[in-house]
Protein backbone atom coordinates (compact mmCIF):
# COMPACT_ATOMS: atom_id res chain seq x y z
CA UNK A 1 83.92 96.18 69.64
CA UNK A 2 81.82 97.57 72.33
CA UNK A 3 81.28 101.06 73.60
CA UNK A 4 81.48 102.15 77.30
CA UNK A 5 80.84 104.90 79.71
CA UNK A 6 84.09 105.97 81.66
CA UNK A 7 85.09 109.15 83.73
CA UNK A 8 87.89 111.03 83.09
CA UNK A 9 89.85 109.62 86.68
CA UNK A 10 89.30 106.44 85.56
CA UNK A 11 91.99 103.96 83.68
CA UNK A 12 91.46 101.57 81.23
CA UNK A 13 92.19 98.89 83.65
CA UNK A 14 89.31 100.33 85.77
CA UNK A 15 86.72 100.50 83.44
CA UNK A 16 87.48 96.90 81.88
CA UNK A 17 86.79 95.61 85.63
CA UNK A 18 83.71 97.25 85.77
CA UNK A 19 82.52 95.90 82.55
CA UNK A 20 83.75 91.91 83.01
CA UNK A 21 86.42 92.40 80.54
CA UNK A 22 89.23 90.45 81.37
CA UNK A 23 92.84 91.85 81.42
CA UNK A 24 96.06 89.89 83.14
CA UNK A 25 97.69 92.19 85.75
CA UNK A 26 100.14 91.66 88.49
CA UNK A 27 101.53 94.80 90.03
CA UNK A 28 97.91 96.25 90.48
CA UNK A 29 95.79 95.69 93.70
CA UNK A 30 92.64 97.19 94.39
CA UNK A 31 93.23 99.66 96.91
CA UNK A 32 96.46 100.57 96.44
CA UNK A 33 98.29 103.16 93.88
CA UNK A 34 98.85 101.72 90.76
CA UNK A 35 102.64 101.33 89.50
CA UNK A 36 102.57 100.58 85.97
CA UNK A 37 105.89 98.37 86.07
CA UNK A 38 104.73 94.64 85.35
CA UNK A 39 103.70 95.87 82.02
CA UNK A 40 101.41 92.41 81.74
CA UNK A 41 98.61 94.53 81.48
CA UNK A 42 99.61 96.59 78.28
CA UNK A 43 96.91 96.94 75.84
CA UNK A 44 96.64 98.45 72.34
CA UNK A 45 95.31 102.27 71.30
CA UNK A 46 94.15 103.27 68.40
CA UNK A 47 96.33 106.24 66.77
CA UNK A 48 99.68 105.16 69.74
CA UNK A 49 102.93 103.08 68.68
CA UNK A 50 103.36 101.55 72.05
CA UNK A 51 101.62 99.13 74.12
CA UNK A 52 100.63 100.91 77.49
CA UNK A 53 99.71 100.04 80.73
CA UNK A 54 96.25 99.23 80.99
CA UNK A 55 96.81 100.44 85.28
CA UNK A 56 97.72 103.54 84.89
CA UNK A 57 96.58 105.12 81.44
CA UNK A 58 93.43 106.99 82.30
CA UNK A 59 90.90 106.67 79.45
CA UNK A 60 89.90 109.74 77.30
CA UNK A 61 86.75 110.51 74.94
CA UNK A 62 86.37 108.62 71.91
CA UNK A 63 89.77 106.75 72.97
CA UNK A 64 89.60 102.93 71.07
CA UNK A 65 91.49 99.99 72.86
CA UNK A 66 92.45 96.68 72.05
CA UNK A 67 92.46 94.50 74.44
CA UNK A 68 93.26 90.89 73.09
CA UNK A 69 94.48 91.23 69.74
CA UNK A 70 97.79 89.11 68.28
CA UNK A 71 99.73 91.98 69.06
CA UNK A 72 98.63 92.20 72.96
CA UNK A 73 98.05 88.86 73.97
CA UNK A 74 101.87 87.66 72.45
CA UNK A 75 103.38 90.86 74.51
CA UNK A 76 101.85 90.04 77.57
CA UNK A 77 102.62 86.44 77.25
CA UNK A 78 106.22 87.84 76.53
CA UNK A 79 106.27 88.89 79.96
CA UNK A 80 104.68 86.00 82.08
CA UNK A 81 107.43 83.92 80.50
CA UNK A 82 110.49 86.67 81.55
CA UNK A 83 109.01 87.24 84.96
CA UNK A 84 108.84 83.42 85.25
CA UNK A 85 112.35 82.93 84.10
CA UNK A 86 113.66 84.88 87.74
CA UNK A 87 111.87 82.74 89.94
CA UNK A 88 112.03 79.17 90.80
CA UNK A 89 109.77 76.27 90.44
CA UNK A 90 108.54 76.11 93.81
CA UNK A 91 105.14 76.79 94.88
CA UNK A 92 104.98 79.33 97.81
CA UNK A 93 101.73 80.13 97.65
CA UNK A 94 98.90 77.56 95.85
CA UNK A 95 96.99 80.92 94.55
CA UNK A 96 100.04 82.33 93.22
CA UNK A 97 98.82 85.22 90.59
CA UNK A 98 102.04 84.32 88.19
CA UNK A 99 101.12 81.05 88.14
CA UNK A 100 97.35 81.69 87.13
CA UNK A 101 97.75 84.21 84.58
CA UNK A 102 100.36 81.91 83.08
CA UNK A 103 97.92 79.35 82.85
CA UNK A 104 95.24 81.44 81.66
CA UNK A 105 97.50 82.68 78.68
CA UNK A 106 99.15 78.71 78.46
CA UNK A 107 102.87 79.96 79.13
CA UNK A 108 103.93 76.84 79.21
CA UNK A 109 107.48 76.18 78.29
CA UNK A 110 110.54 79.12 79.72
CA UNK A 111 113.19 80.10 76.69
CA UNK A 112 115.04 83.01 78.93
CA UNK A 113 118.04 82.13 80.70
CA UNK A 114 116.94 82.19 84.62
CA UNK A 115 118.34 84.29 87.32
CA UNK A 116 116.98 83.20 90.40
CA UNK A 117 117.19 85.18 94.16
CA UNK A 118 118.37 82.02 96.15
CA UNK A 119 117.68 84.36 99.45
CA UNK A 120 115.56 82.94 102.22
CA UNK A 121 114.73 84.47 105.74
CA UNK A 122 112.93 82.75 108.38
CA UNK A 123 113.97 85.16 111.41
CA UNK A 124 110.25 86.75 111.61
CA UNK A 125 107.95 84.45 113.74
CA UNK A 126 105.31 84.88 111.32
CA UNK A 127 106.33 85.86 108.05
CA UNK A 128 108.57 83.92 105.74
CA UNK A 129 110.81 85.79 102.93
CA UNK A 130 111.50 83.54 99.98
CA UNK A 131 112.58 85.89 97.27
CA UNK A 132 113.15 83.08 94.81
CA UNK A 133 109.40 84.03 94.12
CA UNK A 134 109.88 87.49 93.78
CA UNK A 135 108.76 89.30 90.65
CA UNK A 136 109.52 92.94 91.98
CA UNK A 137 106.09 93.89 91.99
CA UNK A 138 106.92 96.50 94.42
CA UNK A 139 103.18 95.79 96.18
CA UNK A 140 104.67 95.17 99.55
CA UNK A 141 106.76 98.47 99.39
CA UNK A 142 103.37 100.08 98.74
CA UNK A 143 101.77 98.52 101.13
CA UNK A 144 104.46 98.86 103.69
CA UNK A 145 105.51 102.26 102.65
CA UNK A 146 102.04 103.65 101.50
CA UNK A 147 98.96 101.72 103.22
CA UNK A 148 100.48 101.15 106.46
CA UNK A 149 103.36 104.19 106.44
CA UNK A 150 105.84 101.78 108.43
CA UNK A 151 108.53 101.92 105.55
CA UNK A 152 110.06 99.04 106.72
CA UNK A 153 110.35 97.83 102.99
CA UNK A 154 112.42 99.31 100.23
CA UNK A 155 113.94 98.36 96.77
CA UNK A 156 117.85 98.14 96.92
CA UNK A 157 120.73 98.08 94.37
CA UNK A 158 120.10 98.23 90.17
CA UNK A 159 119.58 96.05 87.09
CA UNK A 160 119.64 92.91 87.76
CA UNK A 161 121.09 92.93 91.24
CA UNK A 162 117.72 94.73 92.11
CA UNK A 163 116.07 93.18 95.46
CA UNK A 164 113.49 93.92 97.69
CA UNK A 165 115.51 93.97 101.64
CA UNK A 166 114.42 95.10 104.89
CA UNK A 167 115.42 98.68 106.28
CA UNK A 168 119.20 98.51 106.01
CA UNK A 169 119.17 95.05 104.19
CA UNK A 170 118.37 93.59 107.76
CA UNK A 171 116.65 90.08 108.55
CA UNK A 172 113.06 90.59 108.92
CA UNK A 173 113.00 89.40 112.20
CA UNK A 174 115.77 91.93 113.58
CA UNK A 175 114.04 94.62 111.49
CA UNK A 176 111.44 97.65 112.23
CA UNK A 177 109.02 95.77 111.19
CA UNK A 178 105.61 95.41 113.69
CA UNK A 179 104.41 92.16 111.66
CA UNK A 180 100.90 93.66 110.70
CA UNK A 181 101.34 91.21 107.69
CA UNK A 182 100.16 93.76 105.36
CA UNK A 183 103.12 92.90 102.85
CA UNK A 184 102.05 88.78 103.17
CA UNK A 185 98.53 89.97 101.77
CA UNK A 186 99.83 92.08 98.90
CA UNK A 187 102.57 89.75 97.89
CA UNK A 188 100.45 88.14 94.15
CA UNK A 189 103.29 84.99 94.01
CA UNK A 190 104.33 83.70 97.60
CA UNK A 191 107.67 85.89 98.03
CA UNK A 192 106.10 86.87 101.52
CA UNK A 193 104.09 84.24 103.40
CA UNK A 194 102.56 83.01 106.63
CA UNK A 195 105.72 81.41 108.16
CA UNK A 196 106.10 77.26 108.68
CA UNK A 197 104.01 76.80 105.29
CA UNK A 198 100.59 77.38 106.48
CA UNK A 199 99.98 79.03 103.56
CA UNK A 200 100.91 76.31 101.43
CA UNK A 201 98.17 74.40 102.78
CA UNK A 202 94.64 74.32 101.20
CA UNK A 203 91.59 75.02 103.23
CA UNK A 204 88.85 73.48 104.28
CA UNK A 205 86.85 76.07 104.06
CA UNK A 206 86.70 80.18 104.26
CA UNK A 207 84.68 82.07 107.32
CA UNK A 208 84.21 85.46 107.50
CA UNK A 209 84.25 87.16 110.32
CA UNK A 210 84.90 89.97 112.80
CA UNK A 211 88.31 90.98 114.42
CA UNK A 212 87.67 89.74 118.25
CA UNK A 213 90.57 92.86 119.86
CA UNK A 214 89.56 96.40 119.87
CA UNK A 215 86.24 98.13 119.03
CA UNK A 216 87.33 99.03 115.38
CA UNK A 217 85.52 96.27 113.64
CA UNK A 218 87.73 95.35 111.40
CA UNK A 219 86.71 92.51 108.97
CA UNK A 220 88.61 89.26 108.54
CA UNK A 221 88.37 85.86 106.92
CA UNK A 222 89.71 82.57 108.52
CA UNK A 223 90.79 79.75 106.81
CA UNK A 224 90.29 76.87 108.26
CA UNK A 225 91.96 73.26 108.12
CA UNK A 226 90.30 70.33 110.57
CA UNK A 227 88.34 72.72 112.49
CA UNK A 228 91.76 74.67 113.09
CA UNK A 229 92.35 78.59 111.91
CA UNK A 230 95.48 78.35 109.62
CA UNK A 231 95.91 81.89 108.92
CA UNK A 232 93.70 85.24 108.67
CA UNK A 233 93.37 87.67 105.90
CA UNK A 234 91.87 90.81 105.83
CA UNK A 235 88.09 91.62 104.24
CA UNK A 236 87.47 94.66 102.54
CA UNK A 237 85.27 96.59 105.62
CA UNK A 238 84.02 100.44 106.53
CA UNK A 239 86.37 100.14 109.35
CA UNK A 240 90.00 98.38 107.52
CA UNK A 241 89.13 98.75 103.95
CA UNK A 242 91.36 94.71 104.09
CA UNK A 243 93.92 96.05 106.76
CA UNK A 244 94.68 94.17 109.69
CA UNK A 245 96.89 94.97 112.31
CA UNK A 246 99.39 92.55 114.15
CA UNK A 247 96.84 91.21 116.80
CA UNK A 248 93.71 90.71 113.76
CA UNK A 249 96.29 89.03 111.61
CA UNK A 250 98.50 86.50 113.97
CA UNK A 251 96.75 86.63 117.42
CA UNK A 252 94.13 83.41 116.71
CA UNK A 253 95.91 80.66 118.40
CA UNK A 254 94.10 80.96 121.79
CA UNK A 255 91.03 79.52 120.36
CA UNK A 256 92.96 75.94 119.84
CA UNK A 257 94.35 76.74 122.95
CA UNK A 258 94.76 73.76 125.57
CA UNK A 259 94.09 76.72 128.03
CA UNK A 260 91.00 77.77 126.75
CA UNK A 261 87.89 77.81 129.04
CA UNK A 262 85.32 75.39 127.15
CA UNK A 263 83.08 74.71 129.98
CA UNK A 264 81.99 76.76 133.34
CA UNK A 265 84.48 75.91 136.36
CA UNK A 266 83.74 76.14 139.61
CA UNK A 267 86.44 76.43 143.01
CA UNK A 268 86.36 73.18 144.70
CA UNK A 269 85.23 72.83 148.05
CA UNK A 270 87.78 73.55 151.09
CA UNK A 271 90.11 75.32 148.28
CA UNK A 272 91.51 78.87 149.73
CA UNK A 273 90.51 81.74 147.37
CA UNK A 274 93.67 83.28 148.52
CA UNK A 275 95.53 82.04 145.65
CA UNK A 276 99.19 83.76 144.31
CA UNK A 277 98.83 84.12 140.05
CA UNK A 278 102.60 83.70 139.97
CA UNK A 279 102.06 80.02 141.57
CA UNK A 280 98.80 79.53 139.60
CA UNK A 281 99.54 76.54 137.23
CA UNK A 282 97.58 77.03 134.43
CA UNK A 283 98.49 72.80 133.29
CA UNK A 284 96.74 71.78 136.10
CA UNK A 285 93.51 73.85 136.32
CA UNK A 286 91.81 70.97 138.00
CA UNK A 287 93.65 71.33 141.30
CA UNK A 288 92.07 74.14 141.89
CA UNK A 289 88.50 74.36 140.33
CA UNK A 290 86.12 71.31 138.58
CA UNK A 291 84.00 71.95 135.13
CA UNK A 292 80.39 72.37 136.15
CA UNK A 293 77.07 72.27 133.70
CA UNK A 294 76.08 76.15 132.37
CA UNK A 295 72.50 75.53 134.14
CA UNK A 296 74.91 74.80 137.68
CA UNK A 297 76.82 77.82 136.95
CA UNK A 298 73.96 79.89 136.32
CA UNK A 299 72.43 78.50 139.07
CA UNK A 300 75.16 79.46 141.40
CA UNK A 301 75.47 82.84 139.98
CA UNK A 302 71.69 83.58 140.74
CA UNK A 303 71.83 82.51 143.98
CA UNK A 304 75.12 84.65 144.75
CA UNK A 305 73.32 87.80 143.66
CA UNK A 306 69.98 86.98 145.82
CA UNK A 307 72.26 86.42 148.62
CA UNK A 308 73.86 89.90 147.90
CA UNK A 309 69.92 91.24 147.87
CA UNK A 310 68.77 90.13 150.92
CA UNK A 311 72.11 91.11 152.64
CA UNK A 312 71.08 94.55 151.83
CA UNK A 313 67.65 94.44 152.87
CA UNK A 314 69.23 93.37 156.13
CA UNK A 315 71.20 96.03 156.28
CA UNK A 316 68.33 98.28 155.66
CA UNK A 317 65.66 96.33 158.37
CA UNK A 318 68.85 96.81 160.82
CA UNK A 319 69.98 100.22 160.30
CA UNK A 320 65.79 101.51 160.70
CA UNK A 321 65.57 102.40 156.51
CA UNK A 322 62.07 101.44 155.43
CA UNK A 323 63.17 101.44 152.12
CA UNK A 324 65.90 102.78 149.52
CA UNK A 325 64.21 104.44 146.49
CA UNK A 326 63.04 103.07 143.84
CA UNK A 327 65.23 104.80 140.74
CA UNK A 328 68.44 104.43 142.67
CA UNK A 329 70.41 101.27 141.42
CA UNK A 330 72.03 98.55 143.68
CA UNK A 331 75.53 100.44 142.84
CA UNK A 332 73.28 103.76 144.63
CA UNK A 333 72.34 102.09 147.42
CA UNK A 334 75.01 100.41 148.47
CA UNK A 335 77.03 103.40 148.08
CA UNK A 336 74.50 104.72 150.57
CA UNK A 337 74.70 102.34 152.96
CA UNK A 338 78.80 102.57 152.85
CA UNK A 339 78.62 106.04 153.41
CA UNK A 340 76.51 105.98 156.80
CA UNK A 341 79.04 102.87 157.96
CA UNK A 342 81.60 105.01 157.86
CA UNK A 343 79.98 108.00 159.65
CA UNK A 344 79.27 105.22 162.46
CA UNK A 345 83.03 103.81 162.58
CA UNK A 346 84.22 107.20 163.12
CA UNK A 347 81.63 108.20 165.76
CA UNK A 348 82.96 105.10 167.80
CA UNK A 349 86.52 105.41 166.48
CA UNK A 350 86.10 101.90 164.86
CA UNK A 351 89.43 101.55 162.68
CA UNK A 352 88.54 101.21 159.00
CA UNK A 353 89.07 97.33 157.80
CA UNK A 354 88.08 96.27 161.56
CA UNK A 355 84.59 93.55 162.13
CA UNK A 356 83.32 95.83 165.28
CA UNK A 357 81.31 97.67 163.25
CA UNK A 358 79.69 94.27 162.07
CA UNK A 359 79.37 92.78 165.30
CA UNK A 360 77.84 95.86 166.58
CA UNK A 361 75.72 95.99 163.48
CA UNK A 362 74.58 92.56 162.98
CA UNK A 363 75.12 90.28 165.90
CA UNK A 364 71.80 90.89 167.35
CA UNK A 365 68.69 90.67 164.76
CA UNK A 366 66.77 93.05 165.65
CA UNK A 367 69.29 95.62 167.36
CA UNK A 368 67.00 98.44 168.84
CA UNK A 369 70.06 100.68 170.15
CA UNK A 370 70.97 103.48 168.70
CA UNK A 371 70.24 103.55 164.72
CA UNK A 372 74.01 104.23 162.70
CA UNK A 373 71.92 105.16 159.29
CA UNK A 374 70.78 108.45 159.14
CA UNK A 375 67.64 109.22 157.67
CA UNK A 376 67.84 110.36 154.22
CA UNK A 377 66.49 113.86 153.39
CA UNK A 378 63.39 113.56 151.02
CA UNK A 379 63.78 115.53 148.02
């Protein structure tokens, strides 16, 4: 055996991650409160009659643990094969924890009679309950109830009728729930999953990357199948610690999205700006504008602001300003400009909205009447 440091808040379970040493587990998850009632990671003690809990046993000075003897390893084997006997042979989920630790400790044949949940619920549109892979873990009750305090989850009836339901034994999809998919993360054997099988499909490959909503910065990672996001999970980050909300978790499809703007548009020629969103047929885009090159649209965009520019220095030549300073930004001087327009509409009693003032103002280049902008106090 081998001695290790450890600190009193620490379990066993902690410290033998820390050191590399290897103990099957199912109802744990990093970031959550442990629960101690898998019992597949029950390990030996020196001096104790029982197995215990490797998750929640905190570790104590001079404490000796064995973590793989006969005694341990035929236990927890004991218990792959009786959690395995209440669910069915299909494969929710192709990472399915049950399913690896089984073949890590070669569980291979079932001798307990079986008691399968035949329940299914497909109401949610993006979660899919299949509780013939339930083990009764209780993570997504902790991470319903606990992590995301929506309490939408909860463990009904007793013994063997026991069952994970939805507030009052509702269908997901009627329930409270707000579909962060916080549950579908926790869930270690495909009970809870991404709904029309996405899940069940393998990816290409994994990116990581940033949540693209709000300014939280929470981190994600995309799996990806033919260039297409399947489904999101969350990545342990400063800002989610692996949490996602509804929008980070489900809210990818726009980027396949038929809709999507992939290259710059411009308005055709001759078509009205004046155009009613309600009538705006977003099918048939190309009635309305045609794609353009991003050195066109940049192009046009430059030329729109110098046309803005010199259509204040007009206003400046004509209205007898020299210049506008130098710190004051376009917003400023504009702003400027409005303000002495107005004094001059209501000197004439020009009504607001009305083109006099421009006619008056810009008809003749070069106007020498009677200057509208007032000159501006120096400072």
């Amino acid at each position: 055996g081998s001695e290790y440091p450890a600190n009193t808040d620490e379990t066993i379970l902690d410290v033998s991650k820390r050191n590399g040493i290897e103990i099957p587990h199912l109802c744990f998850k990093e970031g959550m409160r442990p629960d101690g009632n898998c019992r597949v990671c029950v390990v030996e003690i020196e001096g104790e009659r029982a197995l215990q809990p490797s998750c929640i046993r905190k570790v104590t000075d001079g404490m000796i643990i064995n973590t793989e003897n006969s005694r341990v390893i035929h236990s927890q084997k004991v218990v792959i094969e009786l959690l395995q006997s209440d669910v069915s042979s299909e494969q929710y989920d192709p990472n399915s924890e049950l399913t690896h630790w089984a073949d890590k400790l070669q569980v291979e044949t079932v001798r307990f009679p079986s008691k399968v949940q035949n329940k299914h619920d497909f109401s949610h549109p993006a979660i899919a309950v299949n509780l013939d892979a339930c083990i009764q873990c209780t993570r997504c009750v902790r991470a319903c109830r606990e992590e995301q305090v929506n309490d939408v989850i909860g463990y009904a009836q007793r013994g063997i009728s026991s069952e994970i339901i939805f507030d009052l034994d509702d269908p997901m999809g009627t329930s409270t729930c707000v579909g962060c998919g916080e549950c579908v993360q926790a869930c270690p054997t495909g009970a809870l999953m991404p709904s029309n099988k996405v899940g069940q499909v393998v990816p290409d490959k994994k990116v990581d990357s940033v949540c693209p909503y709000c300014g939280v910065g929470c981190l994600l990672t995309y799996n990806i199948k033919d260039d297409k996001i399947l489904f999101a999970e969350g990545r342990d980050g400063p800002a989610n610690m692996s949490r996602l909300c509804v929008k980070g978790r489900y809210g990818f499809n726009y980027v396949n999205s038929d809709q999507r703007l992939t290259v710059p548009l411009a308005r055709k020629r001759g078509v009205s700006k004046d155009i009613n969103p309600e009538d705006f047929d977003l099918n048939n885009v190309g009635n309305y504008f045609e794609p353009i090159s991003w050195d066109e649209a940049i192009k046009r965009t430059t030329e729109k602001l110098e046309d803005i520019m010199d259509e204040l220095e007009r206003i400046k030549q004509l209205a007898g300003v020299d210049k506008l300073p130098k710190e004051g930004s376009m917003g400023e001087n504009l702003s400027y400009v409005g303000t002495a327009k107005a004094k001059y509409q209501r000197k004439h009693n020009i009504q607001p909205g009305s083109d006099e003032w421009f006619k008056l103002w810009f008809a003749k280049p070069g106007l020498t009447g009677e200057n509208p902008m007032p000159k501006r106090k120096s400072k």
